[in-house]
PDB file of N, CA and C in Angstrom:
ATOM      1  N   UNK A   1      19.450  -4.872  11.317  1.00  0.00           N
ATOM      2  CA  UNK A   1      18.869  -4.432  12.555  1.00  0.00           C
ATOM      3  C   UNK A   1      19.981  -3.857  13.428  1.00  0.00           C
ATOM      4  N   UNK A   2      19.970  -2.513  13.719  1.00  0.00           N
ATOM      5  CA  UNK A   2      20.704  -2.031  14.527  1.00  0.00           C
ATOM      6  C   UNK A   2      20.852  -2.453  15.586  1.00  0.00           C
ATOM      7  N   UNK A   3      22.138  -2.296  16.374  1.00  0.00           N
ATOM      8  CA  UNK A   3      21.896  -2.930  17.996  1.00  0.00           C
ATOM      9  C   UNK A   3      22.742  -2.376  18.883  1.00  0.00           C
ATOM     10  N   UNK A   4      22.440  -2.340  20.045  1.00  0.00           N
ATOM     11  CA  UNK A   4      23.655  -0.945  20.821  1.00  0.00           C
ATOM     12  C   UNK A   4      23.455  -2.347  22.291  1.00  0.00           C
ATOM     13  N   UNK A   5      24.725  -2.174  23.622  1.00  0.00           N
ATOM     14  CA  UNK A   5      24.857  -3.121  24.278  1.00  0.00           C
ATOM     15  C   UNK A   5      25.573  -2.114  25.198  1.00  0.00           C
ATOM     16  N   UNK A   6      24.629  -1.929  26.747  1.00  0.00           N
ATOM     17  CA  UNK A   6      25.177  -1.231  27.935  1.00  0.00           C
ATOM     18  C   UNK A   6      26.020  -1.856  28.526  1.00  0.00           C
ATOM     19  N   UNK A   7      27.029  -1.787  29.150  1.00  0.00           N
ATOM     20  CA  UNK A   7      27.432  -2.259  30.428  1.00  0.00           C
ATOM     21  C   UNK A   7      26.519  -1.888  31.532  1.00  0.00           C
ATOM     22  N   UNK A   8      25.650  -2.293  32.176  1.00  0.00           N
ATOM     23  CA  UNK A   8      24.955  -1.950  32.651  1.00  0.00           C
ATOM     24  C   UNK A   8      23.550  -2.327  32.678  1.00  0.00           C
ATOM     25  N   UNK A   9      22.468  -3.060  33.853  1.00  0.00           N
ATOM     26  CA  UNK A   9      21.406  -3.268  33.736  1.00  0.00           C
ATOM     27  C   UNK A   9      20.732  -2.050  33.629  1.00  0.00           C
ATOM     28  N   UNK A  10      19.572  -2.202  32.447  1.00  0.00           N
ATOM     29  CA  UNK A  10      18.501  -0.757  31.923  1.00  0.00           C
ATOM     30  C   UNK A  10      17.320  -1.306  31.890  1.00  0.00           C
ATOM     31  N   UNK A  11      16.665  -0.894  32.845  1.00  0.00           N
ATOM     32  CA  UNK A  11      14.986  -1.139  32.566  1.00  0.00           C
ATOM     33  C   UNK A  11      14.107  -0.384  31.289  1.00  0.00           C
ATOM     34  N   UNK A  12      13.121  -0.531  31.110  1.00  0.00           N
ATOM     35  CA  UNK A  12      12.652  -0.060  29.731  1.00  0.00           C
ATOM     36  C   UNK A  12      11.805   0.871  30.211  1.00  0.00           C
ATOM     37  N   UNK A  13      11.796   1.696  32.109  1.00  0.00           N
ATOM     38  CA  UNK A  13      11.213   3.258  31.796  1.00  0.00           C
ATOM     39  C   UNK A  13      12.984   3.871  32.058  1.00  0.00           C
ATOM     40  N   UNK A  14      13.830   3.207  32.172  1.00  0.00           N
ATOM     41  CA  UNK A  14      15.271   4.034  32.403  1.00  0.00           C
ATOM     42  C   UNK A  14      15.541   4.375  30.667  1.00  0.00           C
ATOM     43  N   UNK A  15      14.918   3.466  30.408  1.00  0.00           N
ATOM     44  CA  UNK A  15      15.132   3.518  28.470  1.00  0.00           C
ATOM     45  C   UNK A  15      15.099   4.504  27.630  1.00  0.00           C
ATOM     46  N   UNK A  16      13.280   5.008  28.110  1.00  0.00           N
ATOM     47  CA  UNK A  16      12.790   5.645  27.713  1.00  0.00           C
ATOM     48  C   UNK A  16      12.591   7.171  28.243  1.00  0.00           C
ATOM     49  N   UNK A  17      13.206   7.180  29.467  1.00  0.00           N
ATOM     50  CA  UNK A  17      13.415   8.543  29.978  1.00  0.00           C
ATOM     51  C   UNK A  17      14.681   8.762  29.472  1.00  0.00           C
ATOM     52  N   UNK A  18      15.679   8.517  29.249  1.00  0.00           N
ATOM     53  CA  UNK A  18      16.868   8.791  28.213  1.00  0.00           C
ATOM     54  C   UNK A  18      16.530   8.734  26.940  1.00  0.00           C
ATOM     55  N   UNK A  19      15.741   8.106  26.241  1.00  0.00           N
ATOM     56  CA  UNK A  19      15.125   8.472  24.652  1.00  0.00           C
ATOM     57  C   UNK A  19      14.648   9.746  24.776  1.00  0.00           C
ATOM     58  N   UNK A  20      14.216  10.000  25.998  1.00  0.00           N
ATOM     59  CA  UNK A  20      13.053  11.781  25.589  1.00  0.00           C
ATOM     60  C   UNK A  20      13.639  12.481  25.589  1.00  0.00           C
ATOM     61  N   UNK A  21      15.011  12.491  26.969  1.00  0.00           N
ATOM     62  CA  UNK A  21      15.524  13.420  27.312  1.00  0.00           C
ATOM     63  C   UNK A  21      16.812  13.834  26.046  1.00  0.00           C
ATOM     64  N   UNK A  22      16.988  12.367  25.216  1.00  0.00           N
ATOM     65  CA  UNK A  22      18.389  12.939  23.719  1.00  0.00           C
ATOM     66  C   UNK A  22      17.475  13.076  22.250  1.00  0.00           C
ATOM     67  N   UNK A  23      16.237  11.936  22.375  1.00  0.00           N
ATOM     68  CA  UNK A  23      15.546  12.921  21.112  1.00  0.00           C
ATOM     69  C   UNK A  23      14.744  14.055  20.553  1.00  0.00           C
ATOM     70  N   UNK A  24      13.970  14.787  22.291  1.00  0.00           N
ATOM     71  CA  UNK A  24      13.526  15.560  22.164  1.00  0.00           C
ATOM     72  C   UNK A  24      11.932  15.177  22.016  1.00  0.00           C
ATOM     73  N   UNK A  25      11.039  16.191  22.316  1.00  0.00           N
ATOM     74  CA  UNK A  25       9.396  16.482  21.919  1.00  0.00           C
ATOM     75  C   UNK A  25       8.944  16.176  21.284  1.00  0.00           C
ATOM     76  N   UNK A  26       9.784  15.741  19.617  1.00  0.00           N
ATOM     77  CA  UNK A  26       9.191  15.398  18.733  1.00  0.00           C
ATOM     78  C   UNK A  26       8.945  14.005  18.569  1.00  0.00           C
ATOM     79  N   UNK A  27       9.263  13.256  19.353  1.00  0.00           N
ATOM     80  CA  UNK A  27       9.513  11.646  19.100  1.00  0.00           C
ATOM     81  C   UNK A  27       8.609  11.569  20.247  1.00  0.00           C
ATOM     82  N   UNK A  28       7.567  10.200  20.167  1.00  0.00           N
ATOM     83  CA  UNK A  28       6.946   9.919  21.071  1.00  0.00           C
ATOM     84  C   UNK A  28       7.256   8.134  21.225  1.00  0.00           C
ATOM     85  N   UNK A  29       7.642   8.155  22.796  1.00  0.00           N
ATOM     86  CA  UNK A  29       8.180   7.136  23.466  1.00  0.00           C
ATOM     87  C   UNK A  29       7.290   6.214  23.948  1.00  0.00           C
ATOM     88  N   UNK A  30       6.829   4.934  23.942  1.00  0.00           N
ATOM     89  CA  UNK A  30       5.168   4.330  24.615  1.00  0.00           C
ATOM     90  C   UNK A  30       6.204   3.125  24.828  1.00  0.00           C
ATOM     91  N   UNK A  31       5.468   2.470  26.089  1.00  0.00           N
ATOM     92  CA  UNK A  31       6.429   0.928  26.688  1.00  0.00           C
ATOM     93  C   UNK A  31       5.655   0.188  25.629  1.00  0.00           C
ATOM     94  N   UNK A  32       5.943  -1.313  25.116  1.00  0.00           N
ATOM     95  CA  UNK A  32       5.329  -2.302  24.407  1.00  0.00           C
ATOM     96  C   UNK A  32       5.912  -3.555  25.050  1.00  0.00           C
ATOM     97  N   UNK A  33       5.102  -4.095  26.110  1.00  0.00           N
ATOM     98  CA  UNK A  33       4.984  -5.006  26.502  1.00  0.00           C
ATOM     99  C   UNK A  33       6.428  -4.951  27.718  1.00  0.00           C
ATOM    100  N   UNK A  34       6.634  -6.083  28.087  1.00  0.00           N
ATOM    101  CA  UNK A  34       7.371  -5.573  29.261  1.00  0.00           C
ATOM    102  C   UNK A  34       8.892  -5.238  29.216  1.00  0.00           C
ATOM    103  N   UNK A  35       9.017  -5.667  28.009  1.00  0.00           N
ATOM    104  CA  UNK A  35      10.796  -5.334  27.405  1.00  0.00           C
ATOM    105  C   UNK A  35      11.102  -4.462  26.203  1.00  0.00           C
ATOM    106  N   UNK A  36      10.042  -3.803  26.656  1.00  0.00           N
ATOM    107  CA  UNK A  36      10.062  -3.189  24.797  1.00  0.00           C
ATOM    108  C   UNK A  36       9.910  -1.789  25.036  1.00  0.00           C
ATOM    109  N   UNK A  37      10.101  -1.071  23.845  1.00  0.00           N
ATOM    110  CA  UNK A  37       9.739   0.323  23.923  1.00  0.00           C
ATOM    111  C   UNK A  37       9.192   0.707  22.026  1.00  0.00           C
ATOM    112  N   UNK A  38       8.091   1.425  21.886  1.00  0.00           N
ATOM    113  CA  UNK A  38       7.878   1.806  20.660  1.00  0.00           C
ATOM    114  C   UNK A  38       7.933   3.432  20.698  1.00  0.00           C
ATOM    115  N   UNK A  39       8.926   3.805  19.583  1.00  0.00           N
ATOM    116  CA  UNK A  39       9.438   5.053  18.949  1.00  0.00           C
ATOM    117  C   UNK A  39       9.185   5.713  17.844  1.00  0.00           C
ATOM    118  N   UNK A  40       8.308   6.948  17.876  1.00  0.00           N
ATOM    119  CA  UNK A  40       7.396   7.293  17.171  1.00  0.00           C
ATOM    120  C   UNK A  40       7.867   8.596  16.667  1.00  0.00           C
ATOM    121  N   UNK A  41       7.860   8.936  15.187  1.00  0.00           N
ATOM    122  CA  UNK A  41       8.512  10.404  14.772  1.00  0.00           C
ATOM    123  C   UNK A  41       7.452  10.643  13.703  1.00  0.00           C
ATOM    124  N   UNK A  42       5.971  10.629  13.512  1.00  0.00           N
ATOM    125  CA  UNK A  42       5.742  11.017  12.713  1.00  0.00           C
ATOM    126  C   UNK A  42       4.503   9.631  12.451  1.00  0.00           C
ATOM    127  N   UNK A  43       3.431   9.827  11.193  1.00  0.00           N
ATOM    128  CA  UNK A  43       2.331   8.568  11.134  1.00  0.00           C
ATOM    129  C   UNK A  43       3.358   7.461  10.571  1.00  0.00           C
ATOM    130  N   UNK A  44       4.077   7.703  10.004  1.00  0.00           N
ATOM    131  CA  UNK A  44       5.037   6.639   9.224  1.00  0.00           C
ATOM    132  C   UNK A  44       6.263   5.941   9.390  1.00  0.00           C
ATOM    133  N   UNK A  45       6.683   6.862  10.457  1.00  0.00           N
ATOM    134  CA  UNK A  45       8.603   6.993  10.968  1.00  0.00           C
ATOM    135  C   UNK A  45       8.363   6.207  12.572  1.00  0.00           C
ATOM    136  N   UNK A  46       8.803   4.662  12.854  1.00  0.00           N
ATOM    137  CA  UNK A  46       8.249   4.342  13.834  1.00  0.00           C
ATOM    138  C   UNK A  46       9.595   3.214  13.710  1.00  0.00           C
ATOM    139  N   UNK A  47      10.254   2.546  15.300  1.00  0.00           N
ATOM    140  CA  UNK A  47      10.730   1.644  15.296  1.00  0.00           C
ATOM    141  C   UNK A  47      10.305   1.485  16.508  1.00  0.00           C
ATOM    142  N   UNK A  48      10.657  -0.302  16.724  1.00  0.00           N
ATOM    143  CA  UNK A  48      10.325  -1.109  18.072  1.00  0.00           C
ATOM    144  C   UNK A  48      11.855  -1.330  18.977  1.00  0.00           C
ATOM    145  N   UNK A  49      11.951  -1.052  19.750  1.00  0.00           N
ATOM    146  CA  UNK A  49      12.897  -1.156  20.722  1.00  0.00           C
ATOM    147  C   UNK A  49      13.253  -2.560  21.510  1.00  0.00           C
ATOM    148  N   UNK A  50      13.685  -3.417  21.744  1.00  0.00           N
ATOM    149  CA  UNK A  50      13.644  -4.581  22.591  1.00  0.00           C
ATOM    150  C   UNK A  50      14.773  -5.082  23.466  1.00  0.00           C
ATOM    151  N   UNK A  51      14.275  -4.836  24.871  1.00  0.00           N
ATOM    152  CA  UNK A  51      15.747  -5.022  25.772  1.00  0.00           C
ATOM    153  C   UNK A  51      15.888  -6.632  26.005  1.00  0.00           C
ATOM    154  N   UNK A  52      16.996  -6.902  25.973  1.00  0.00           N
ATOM    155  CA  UNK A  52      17.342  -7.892  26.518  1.00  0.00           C
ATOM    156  C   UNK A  52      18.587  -7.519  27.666  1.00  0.00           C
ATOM    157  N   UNK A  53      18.407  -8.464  28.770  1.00  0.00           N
ATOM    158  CA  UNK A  53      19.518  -8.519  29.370  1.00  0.00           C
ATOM    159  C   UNK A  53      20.406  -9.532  29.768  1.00  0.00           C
ATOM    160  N   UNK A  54      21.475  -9.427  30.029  1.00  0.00           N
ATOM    161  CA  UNK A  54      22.677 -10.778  30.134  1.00  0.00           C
ATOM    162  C   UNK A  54      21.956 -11.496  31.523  1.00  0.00           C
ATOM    163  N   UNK A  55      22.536 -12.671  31.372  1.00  0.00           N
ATOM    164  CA  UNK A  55      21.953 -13.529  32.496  1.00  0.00           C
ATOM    165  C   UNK A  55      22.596 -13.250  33.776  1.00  0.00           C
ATOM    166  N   UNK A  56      23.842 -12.673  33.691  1.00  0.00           N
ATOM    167  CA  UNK A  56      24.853 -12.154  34.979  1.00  0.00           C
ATOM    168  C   UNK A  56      23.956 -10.865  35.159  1.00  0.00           C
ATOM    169  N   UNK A  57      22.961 -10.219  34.659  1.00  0.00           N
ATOM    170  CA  UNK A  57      23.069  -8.698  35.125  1.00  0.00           C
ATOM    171  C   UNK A  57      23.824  -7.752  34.710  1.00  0.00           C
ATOM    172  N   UNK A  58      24.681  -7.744  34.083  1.00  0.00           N
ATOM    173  CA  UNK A  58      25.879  -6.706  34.140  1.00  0.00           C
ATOM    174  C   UNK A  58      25.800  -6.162  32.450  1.00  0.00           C
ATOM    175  N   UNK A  59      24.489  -6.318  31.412  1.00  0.00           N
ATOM    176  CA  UNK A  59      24.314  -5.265  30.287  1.00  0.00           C
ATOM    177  C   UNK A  59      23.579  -5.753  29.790  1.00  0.00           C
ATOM    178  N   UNK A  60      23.013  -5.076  29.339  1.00  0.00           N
ATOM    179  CA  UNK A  60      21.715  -5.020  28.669  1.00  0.00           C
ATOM    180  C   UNK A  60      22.043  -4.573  26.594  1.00  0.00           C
ATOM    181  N   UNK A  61      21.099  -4.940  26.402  1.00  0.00           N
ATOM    182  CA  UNK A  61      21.108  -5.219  24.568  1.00  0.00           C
ATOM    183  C   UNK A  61      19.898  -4.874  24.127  1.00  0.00           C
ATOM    184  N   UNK A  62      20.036  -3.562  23.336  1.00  0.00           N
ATOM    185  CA  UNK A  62      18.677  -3.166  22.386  1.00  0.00           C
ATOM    186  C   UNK A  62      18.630  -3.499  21.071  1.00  0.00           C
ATOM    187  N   UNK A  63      17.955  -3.850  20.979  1.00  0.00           N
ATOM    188  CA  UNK A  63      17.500  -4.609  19.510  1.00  0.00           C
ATOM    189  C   UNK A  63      16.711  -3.506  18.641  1.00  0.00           C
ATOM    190  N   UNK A  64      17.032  -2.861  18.016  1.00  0.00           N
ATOM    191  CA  UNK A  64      16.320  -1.398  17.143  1.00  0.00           C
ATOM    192  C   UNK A  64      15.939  -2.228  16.075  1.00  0.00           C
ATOM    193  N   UNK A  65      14.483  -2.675  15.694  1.00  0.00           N
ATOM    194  CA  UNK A  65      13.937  -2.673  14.111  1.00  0.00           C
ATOM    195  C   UNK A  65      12.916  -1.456  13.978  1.00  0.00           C
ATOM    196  N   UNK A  66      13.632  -1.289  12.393  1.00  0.00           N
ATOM    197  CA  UNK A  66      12.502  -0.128  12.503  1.00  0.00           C
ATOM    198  C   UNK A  66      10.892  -0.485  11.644  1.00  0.00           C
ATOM    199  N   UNK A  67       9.603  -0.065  12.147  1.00  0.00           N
ATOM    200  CA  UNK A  67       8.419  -0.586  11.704  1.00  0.00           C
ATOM    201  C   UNK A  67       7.804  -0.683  10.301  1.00  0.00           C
ATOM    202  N   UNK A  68       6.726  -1.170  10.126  1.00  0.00           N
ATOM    203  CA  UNK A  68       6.164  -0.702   9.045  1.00  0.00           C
ATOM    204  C   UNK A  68       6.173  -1.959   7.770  1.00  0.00           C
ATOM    205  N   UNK A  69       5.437  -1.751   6.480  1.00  0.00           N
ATOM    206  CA  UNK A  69       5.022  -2.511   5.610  1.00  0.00           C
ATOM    207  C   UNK A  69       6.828  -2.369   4.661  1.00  0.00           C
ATOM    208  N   UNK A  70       6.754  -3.177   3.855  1.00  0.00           N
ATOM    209  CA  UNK A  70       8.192  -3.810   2.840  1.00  0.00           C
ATOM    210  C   UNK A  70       8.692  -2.332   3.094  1.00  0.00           C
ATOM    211  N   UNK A  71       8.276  -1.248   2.363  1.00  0.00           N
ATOM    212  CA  UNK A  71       9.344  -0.116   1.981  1.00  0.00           C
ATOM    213  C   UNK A  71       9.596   0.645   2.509  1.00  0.00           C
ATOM    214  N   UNK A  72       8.172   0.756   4.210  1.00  0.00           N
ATOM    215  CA  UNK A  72       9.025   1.727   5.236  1.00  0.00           C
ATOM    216  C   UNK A  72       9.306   1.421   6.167  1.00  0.00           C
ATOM    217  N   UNK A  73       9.447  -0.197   6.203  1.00  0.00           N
ATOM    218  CA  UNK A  73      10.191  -1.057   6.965  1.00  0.00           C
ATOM    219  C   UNK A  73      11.827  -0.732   6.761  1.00  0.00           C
ATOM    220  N   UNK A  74      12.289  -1.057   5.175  1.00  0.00           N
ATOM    221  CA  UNK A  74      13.406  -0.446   4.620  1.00  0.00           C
ATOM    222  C   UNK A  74      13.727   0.903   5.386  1.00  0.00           C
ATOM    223  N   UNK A  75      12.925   1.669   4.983  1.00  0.00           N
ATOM    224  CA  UNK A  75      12.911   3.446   5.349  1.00  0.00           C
ATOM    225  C   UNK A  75      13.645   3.492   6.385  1.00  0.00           C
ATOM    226  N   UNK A  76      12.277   3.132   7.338  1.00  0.00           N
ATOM    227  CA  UNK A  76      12.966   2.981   8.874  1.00  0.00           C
ATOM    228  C   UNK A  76      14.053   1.921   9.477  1.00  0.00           C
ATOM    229  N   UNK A  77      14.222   1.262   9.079  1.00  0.00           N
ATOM    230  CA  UNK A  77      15.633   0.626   9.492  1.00  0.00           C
ATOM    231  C   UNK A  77      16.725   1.276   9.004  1.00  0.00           C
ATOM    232  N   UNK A  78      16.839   1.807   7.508  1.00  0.00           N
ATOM    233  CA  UNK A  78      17.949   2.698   7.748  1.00  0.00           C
ATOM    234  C   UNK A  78      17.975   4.044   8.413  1.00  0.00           C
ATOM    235  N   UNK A  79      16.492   4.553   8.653  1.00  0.00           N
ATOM    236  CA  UNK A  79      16.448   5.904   9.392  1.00  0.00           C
ATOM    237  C   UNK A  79      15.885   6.023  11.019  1.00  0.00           C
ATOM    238  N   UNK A  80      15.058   6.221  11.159  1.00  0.00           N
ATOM    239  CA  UNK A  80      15.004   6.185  12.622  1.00  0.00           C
ATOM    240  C   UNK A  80      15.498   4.932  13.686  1.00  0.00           C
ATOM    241  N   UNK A  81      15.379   3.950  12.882  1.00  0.00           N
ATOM    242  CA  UNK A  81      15.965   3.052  14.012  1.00  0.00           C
ATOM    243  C   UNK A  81      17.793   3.252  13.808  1.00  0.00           C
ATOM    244  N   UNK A  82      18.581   3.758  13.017  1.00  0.00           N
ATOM    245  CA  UNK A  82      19.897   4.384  13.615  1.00  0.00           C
ATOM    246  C   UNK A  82      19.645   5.209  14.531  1.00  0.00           C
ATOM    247  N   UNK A  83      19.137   6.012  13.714  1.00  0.00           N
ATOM    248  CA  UNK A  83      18.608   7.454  15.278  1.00  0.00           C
ATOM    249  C   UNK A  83      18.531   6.992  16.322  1.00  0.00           C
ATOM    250  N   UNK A  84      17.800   5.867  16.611  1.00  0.00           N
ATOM    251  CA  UNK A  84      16.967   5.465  18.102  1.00  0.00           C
ATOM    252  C   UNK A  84      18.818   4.862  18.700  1.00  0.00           C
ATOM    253  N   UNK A  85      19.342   3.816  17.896  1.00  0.00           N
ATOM    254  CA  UNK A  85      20.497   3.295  18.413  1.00  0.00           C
ATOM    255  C   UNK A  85      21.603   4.225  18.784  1.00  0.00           C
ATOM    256  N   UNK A  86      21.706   5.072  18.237  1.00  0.00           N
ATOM    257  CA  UNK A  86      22.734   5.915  18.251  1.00  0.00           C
ATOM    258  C   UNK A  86      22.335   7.233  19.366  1.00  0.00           C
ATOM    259  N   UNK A  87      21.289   7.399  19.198  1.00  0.00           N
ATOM    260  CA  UNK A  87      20.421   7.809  20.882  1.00  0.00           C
ATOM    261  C   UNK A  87      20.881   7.128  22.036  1.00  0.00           C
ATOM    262  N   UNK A  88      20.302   5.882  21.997  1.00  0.00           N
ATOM    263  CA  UNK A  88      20.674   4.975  23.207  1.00  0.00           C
ATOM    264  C   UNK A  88      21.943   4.912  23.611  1.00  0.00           C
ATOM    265  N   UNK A  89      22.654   4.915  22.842  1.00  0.00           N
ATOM    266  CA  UNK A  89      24.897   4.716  22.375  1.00  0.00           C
ATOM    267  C   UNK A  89      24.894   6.164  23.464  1.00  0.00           C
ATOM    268  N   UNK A  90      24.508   7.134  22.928  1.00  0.00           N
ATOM    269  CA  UNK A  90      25.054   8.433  23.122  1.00  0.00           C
ATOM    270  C   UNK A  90      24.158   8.984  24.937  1.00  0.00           C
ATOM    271  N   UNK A  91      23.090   9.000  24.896  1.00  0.00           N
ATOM    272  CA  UNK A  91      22.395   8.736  26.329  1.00  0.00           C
ATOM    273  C   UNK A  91      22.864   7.783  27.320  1.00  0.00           C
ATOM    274  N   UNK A  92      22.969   6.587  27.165  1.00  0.00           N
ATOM    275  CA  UNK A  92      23.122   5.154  27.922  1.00  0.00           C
ATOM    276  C   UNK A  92      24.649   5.459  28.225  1.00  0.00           C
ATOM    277  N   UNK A  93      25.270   5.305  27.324  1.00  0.00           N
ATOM    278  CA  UNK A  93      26.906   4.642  27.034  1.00  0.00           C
ATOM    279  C   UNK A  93      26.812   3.544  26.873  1.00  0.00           C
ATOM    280  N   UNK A  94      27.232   3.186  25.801  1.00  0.00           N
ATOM    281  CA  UNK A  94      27.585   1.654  24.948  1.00  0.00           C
ATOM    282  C   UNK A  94      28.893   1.117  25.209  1.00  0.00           C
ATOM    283  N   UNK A  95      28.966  -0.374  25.813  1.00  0.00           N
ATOM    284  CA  UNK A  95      29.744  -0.982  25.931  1.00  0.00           C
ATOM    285  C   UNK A  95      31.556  -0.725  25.167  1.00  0.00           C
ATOM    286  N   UNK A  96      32.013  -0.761  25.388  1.00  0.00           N
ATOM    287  CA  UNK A  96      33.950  -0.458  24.346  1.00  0.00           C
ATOM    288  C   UNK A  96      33.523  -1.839  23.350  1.00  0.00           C
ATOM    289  N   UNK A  97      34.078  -1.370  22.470  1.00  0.00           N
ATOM    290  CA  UNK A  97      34.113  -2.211  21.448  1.00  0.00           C
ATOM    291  C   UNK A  97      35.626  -3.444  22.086  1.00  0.00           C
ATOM    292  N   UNK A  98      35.432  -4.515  21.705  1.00  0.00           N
ATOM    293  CA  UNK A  98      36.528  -5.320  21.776  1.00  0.00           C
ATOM    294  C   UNK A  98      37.369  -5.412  20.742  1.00  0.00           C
ATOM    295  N   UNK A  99      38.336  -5.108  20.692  1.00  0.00           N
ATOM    296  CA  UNK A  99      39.929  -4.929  20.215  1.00  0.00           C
ATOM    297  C   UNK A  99      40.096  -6.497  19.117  1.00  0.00           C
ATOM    298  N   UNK A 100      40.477  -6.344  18.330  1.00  0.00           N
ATOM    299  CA  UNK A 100      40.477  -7.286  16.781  1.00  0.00           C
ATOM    300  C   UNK A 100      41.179  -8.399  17.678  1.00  0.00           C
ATOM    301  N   UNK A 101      40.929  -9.650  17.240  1.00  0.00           N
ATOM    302  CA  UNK A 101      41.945 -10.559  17.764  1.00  0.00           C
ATOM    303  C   UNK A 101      42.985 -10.405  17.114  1.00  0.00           C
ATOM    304  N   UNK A 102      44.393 -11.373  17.119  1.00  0.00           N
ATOM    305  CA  UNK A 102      45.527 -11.361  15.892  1.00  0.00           C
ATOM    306  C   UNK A 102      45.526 -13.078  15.846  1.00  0.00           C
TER     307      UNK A 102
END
């Protein structure tokens, strides 16, 4: 399950007006329930979105699975739900990675 992490509190229509505006017309964006967002490319190509946020406020965490029965569950987790994460990464800005310990 893909997962991308803002610095930054993101509500789930701030979510989804940055999903439209980096994936374009062809993807259709719908809220699912009050933390969620469902991402639509097609009858088959579908992942669920799910925000969480830190208890301080200060970033938020999307949870990308992508939908569907055994094999386009598969499908979509390796395909549109990267897309969707790497959307969010590239729209949002994703947290810096933390530096290896020694």
């Amino acid at each position: 399950m893909p997962s991308a992490t803002i610095p930054r509190q993101v509500t789930p229509e701030q979510a989804a007006d940055a999903l439209r505006e980096q994936l374009g017309d062809s993807y259709k964006i719908t809220p699912q329930g009050e933390d969620g967002l469902t991402v639509k490319h097609g009858a088959l190509s579908f992942a669920t979105v799910l925000l969480g946020q830190d208890e301080d406020g200060t970033a938020t965490t999307f949870h990308v699975h992508g939908g569907g029965l055994i094999i386009t569950r598969l499908v979509n987790e390796l395909g549109i739900a990267r897309t969707v994460t790497e959307a969010i990464k590239e729209s949002l800005g994703s947290a810096p990675s933390s530096p290896p310990s020694s």
